[in-house]
Protein backbone atom coordinates (compact mmCIF):
# COMPACT_ATOMS: atom_id res chain seq x y z
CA UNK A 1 -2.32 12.61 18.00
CA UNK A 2 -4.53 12.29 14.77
CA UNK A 3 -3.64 16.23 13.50
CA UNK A 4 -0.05 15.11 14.24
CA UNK A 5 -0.02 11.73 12.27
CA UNK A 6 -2.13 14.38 9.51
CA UNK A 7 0.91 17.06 9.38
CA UNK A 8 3.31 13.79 9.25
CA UNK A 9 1.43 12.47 6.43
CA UNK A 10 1.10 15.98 4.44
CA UNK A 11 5.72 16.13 4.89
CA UNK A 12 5.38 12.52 3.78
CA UNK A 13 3.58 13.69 0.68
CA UNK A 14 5.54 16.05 -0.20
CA UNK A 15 9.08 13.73 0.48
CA UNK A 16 7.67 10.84 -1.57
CA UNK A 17 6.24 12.98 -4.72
CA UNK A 18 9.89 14.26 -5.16
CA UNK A 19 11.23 10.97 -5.66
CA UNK A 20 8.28 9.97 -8.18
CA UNK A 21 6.38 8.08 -5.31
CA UNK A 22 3.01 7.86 -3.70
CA UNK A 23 2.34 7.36 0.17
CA UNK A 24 0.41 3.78 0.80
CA UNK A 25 0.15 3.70 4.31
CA UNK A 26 1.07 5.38 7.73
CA UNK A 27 0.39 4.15 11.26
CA UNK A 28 1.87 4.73 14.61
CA UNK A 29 1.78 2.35 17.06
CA UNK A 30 2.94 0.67 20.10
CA UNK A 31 4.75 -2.64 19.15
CA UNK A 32 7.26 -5.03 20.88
CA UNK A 33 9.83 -2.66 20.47
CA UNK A 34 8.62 -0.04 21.40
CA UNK A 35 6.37 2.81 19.36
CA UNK A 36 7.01 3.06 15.41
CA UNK A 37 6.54 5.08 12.77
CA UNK A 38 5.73 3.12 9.89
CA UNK A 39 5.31 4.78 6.75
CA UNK A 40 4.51 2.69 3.57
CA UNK A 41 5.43 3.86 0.07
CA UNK A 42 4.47 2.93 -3.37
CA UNK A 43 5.97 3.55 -7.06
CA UNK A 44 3.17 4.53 -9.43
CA UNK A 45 4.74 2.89 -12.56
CA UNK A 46 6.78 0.16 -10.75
CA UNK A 47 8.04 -1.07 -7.77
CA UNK A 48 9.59 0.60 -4.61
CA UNK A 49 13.64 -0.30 -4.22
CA UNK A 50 15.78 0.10 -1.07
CA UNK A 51 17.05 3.16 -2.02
CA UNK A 52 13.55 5.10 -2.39
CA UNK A 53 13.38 3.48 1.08
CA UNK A 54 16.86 5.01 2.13
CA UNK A 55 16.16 8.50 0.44
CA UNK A 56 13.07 9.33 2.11
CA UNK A 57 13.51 7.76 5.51
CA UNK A 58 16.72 9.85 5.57
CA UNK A 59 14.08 13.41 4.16
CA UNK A 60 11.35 12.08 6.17
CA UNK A 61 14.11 11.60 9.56
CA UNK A 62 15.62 15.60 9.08
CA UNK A 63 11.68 17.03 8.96
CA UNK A 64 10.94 14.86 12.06
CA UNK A 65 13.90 15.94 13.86
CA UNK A 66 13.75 18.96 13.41
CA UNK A 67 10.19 19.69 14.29
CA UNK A 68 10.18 17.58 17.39
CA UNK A 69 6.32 16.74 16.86
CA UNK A 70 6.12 13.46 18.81
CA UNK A 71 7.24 13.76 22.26
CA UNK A 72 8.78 10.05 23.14
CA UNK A 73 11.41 7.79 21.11
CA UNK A 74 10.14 5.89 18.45
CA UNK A 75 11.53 4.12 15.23
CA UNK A 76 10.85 5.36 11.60
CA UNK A 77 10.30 2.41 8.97
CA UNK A 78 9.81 2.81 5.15
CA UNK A 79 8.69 0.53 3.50
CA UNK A 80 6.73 -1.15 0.65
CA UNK A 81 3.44 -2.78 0.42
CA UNK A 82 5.73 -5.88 -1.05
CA UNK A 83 5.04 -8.60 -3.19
CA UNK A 84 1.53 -9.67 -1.98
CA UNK A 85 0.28 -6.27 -1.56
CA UNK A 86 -3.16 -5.30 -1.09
CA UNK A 87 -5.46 -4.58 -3.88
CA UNK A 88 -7.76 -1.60 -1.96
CA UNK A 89 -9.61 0.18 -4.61
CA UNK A 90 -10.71 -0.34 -8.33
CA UNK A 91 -7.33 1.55 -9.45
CA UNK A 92 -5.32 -0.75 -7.76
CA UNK A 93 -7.08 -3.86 -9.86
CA UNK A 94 -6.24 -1.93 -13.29
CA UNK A 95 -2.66 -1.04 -12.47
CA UNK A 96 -2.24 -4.50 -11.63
CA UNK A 97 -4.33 -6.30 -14.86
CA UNK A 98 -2.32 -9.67 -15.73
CA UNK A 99 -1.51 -10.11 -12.55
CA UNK A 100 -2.53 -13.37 -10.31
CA UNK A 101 -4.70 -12.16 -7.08
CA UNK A 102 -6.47 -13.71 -4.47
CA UNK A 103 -10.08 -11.77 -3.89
CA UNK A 104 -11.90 -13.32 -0.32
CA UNK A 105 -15.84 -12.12 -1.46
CA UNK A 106 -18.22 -10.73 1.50
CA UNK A 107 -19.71 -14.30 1.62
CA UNK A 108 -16.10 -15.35 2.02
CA UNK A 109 -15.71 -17.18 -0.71
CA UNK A 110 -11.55 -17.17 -2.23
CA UNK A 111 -11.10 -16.65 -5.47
CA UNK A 112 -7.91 -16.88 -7.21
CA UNK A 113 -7.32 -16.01 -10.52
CA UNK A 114 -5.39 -13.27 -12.62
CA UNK A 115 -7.32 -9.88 -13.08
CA UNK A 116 -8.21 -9.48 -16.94
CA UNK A 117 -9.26 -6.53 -16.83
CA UNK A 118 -11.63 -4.05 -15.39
CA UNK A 119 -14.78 -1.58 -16.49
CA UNK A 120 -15.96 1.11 -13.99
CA UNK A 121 -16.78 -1.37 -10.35
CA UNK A 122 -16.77 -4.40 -12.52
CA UNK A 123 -13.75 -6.64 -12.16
CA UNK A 124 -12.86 -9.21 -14.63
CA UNK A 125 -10.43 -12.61 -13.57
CA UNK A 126 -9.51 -15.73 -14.92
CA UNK A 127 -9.50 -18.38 -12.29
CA UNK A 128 -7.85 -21.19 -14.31
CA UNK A 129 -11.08 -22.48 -15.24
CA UNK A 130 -13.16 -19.80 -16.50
CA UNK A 131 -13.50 -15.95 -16.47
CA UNK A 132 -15.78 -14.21 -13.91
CA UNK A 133 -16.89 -10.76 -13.21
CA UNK A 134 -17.08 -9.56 -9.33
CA UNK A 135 -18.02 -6.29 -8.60
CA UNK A 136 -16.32 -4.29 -6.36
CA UNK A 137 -18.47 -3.91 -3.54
CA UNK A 138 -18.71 -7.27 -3.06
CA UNK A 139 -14.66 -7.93 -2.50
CA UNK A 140 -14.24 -7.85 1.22
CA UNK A 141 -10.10 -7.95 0.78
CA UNK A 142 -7.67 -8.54 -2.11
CA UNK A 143 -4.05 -9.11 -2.46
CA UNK A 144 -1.61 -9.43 -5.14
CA UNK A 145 -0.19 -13.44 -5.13
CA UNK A 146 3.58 -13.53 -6.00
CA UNK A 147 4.22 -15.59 -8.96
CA UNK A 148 8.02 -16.73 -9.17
């Protein structure tokens, strides 16, 4: 199954990086409703709408049909990260500076404050009080906290 999810992910690629996107995320798995095919897309420079949804399910749906590759029904889902998205790598943090985040440390610790800015590992975030610097390594997970 992996070298099938791997030539899924390579059409996915290609589908998303016509429209200006980026795969985030795929997974197959056995849910409630049966087995899905959830594919999760990101806009480089902005956010994902329905439509990039729409226009590469519908891409990503022909190449599936047509090559037949998994051999019971499932359901195909696209769809992005969303508002409180991760924050998995160090580019993620500078694409996101200004932002507010919430950053639960190895020790487990929560901090959350808006990301400043960032220097090579080194992370820099106001939490309301004062600035701090975490380092990378030490961030166990991070997500993006919706402001409205």
């Amino acid at each position: 199954m992996e070298d099938i999810l791997e030539r899924i992910r390579k059409e996915a690629e290609k589908v998303v990086e016509r429209y200006g996107l980026e795969v985030f995320d795929l997974t197959f798995r056995r849910e409630s409703k049966g087995w899905v095919l959830r594919l999760t897309i990101d806009n480089p420079v902005g956010y994902v709408s329905i439509k990039d949804c729409e226009l590469v399910s519908r891409d990503l749906e022909r190449w599936l049909d047509a090559e037949d590759l998994i051999e019971h029904s499932y359901t195909l889902e696209v769809s992005s990260p969303g508002l409180d998205r991760p924050l998995r790598n160090v580019k993620d943090f500078a694409r996101f500076t200004g932002k507010l985040a919430k950053i639960v440390m190895e020790d487990g610790t929560t901090i959350v404050g808006r990301i400043l800015s960032v220097e090579g590992e080194s992370i820099k975030v106001e939490d309301g009080k004062k600035e701090k610097i975490i380092q990378f390594n030490n961030i166990r997970r991070a997500n993006l906290k919706p402001e409205f």
